[in-house]
Protein backbone atom coordinates (compact mmCIF):
# COMPACT_ATOMS: atom_id res chain seq x y z
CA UNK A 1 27.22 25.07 -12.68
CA UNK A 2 24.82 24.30 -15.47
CA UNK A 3 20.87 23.72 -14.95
CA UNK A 4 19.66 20.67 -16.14
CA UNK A 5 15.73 20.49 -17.83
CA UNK A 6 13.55 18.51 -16.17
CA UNK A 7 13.29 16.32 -19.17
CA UNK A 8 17.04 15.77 -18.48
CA UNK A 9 16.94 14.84 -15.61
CA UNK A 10 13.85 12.52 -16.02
CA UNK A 11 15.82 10.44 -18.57
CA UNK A 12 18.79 10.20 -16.51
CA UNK A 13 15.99 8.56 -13.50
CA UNK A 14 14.69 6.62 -16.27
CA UNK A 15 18.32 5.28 -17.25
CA UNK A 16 19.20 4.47 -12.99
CA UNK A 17 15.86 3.02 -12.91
CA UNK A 18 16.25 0.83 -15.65
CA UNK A 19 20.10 -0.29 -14.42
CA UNK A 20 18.67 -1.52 -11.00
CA UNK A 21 15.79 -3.10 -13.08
CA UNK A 22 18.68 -5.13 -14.82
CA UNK A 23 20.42 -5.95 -11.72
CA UNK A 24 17.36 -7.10 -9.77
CA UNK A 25 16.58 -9.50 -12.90
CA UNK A 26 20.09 -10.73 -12.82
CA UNK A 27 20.17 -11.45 -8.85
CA UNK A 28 16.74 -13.35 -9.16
CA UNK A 29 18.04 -15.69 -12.29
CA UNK A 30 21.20 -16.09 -10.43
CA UNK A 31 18.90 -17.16 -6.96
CA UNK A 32 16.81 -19.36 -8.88
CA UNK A 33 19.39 -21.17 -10.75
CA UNK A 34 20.79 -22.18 -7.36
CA UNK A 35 16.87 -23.28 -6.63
CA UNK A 36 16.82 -25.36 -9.49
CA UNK A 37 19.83 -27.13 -8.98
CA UNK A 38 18.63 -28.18 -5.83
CA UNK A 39 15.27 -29.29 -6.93
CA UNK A 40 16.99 -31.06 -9.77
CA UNK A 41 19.22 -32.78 -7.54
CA UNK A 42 16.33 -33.46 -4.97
CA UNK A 43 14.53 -35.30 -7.60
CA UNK A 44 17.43 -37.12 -8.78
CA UNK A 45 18.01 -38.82 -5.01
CA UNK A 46 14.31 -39.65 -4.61
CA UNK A 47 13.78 -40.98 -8.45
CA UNK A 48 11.33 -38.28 -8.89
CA UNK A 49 10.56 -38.17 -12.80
CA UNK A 50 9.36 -34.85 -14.13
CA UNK A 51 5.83 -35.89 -15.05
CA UNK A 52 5.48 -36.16 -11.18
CA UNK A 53 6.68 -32.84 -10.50
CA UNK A 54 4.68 -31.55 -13.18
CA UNK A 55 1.80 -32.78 -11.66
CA UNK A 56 2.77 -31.65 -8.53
CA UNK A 57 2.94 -28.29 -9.92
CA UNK A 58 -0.58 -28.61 -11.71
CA UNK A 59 -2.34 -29.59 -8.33
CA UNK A 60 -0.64 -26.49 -6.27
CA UNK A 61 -2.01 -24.12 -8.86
CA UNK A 62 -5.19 -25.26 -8.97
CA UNK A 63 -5.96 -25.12 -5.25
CA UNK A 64 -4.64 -21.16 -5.92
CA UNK A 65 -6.53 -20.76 -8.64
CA UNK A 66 -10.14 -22.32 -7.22
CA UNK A 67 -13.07 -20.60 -6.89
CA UNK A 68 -14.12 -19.20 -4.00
CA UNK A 69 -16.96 -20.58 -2.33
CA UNK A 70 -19.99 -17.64 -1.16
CA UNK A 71 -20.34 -16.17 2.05
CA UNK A 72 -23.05 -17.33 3.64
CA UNK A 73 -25.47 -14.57 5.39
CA UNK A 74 -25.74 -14.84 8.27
CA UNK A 75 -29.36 -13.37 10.00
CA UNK A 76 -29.22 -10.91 12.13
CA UNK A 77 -30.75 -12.46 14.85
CA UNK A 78 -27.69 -14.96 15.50
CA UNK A 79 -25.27 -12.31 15.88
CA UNK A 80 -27.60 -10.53 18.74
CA UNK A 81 -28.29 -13.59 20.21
CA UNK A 82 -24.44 -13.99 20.83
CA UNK A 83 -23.81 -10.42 22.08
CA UNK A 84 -24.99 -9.41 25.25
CA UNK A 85 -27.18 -6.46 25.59
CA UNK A 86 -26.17 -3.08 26.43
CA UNK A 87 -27.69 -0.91 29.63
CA UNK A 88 -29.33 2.28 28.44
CA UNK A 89 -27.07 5.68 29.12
CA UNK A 90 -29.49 7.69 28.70
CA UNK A 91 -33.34 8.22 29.36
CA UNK A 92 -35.87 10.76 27.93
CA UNK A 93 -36.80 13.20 30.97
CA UNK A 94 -40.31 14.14 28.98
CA UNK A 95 -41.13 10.44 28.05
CA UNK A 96 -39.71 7.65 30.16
CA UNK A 97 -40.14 5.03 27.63
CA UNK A 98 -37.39 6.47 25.13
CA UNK A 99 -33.72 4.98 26.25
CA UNK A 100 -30.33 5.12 24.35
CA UNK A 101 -27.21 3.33 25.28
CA UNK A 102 -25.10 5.80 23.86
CA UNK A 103 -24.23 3.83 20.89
CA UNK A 104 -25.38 3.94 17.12
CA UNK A 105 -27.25 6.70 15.90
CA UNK A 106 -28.46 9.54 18.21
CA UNK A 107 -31.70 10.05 18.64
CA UNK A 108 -33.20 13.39 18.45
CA UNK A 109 -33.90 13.74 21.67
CA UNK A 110 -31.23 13.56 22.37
CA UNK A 111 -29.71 15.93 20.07
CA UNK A 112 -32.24 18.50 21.20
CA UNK A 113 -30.48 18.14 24.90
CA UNK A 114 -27.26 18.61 23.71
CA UNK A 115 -28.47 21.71 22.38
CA UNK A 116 -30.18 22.71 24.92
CA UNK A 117 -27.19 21.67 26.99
CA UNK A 118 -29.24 19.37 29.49
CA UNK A 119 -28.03 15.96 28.25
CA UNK A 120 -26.30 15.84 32.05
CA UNK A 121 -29.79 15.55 33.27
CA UNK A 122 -30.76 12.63 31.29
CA UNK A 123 -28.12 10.35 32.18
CA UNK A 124 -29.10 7.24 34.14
CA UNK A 125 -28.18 6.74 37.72
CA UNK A 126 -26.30 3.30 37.99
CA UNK A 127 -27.95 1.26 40.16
């Protein structure tokens, strides 16, 4: 059984892939002839002349083509205003003032309980 090169056997890929390009370009011509004939016969029933369907055509690809229009930004106090606020977790055993809900960004208090392995003891009784 002979080897083949890799070059080989990447212009033998190269040669399938080119084959089932052919194919797929001969199945779509063959699909939209068929799509054409209908349209053509559509237009033919209804009395549709082709300056109509061309500017049919014209308006679809212009909606595609339009610009987009800007985001608007929106302020950050609308968005909290709409969300509901969240119970602290977790409470600072040294100063009583300093929450955190367990969300975001820890604090480093926090972070200094976990390493100290206390963060159990600053957890928040549920009321």
């Amino acid at each position: 059984m002979a080897r083949t090169t890799v070059e080989a056997q990447l212009a033998k890929l190269k040669k399938q892939r080119e084959a089932i390009e052919a194919k797929e370009k001969a199945l779509l011509a063959k699909t939209n002839d068929k799509v054409i004939a209908e349209i053509v016969a559509l237009a033919k029933k209804h009395n549709v002349t082709i300056a109509e369907l061309t500017a049919a055509l014209g308006k679809s690809k212009s909606k595609s083509k339009a610009p987009r229009k800007a985001k608007t930004v929106r302020k950050a106090t609308k968005t909290s205003d709409k969300r509901a606020k969240v119970a602290p977790k977790y409470r600072n055993p040294s100063d009583a003032n300093q929450t955190w809900t367990g969300r975001g960004r820890t604090p480093v208090w926090v972070q200094a309980l976990k390493d100290a392995g206390t963060l159990d003891s600053a957890i928040i009784a549920a009321a």
